[in-house]
Protein backbone atom coordinates (compact mmCIF):
# COMPACT_ATOMS: atom_id res chain seq x y z
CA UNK A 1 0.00 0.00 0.00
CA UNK A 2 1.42 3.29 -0.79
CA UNK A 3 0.23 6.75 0.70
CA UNK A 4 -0.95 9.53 -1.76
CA UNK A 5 -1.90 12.72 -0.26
CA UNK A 6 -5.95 12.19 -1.24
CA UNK A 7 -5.13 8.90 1.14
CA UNK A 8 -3.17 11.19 4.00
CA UNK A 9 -6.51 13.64 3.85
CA UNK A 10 -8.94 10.87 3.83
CA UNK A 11 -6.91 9.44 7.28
CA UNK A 12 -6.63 13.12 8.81
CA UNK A 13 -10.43 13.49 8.10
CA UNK A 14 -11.04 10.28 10.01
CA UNK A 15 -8.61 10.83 12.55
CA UNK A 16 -10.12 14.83 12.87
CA UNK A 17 -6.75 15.67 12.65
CA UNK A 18 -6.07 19.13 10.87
CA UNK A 19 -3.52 19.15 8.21
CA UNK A 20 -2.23 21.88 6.00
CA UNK A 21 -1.62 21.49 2.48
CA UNK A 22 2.19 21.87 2.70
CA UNK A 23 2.61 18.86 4.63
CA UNK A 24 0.53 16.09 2.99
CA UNK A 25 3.30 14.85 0.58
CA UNK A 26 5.90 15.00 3.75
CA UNK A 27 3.48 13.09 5.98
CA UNK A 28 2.77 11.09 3.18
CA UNK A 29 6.51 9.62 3.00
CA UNK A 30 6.67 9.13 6.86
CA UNK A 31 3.61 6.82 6.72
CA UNK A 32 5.24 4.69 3.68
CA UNK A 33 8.56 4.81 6.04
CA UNK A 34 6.57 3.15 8.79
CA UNK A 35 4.92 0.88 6.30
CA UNK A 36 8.20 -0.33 5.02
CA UNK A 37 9.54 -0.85 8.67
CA UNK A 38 6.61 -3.15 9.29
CA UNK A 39 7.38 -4.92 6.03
CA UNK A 40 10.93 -5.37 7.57
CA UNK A 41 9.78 -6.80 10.69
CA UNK A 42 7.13 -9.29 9.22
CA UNK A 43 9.90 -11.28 7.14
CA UNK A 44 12.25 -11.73 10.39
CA UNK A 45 12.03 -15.50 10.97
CA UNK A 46 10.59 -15.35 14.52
CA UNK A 47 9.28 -19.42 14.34
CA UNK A 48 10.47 -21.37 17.79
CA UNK A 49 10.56 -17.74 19.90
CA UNK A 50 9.25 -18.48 22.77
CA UNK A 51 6.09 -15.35 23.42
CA UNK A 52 6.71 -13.51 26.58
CA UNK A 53 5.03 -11.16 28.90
CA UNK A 54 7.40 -8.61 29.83
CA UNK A 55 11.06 -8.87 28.85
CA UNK A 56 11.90 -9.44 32.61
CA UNK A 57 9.85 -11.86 33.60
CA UNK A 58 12.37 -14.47 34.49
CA UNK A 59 15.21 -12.20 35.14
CA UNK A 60 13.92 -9.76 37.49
CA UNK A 61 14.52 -10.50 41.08
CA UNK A 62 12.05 -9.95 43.17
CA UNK A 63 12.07 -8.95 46.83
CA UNK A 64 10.47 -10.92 49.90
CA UNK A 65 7.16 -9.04 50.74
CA UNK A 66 6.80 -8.09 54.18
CA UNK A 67 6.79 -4.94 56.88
CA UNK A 68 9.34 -3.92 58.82
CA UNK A 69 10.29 -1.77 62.06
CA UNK A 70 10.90 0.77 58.98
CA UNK A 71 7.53 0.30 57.91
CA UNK A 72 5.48 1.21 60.91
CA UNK A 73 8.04 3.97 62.67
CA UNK A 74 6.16 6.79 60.63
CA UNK A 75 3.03 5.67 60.30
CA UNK A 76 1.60 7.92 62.82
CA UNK A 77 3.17 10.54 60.97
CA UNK A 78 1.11 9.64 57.90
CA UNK A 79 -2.10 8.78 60.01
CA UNK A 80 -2.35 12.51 60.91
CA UNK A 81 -3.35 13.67 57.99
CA UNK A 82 -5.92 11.13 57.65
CA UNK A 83 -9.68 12.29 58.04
CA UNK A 84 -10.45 9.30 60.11
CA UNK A 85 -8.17 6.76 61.41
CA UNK A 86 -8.70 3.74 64.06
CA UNK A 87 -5.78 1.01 66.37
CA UNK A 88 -3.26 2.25 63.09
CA UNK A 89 -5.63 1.85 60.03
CA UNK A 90 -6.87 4.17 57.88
CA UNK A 91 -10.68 4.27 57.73
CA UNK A 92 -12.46 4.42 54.63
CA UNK A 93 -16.43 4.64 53.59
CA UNK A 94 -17.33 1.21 52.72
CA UNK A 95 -18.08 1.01 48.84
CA UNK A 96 -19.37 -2.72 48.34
CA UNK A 97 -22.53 -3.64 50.07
């Protein structure tokens, strides 16, 4: 598929995207850019990759969950600027019946 500039209006129209006249044919060459950088990517052999989540996913070490002494020495710092607080806890209206 190539881009002419009655094809880059059509898009901008659809997109409600304003474009001036003196940059159809420029915009024009981007998109066929990006179209031949997809073309590029579709014929790299990708058969036996394994599909993954996030790049990280096995790599990333993760640390142990848990509180500390750290944890709770300023939390009644942060409890004072709570509206309503109760025995360390934050109280919130209850949303689910």
């Amino acid at each position: 598929m190539s881009f002419t500039t009655d094809t880059v209006k059509r898009t901008a129209s659809l997109a409600r995207l304003a474009l001036p006249e003196a940059d159809l044919a420029n915009v024009a060459q981007q998109l066929e850019g990006i179209l031949v950088l997809i073309e590029k990517l579709s014929a790299v052999p990708t058969e036996g990759v394994e599909i993954m989540a996030h790049p990280l996913e096995l790599q990333q070490p993760l640390r142990e969950d848990r509180a500390d002494e750290r944890d709770l020495a300023g939390r009644d710092i942060y409890l004072k600027n709570a509206p309503v607080s109760a025995d360390g806890l934050f109280l919130v209206p209850k949303v689910i019946e």
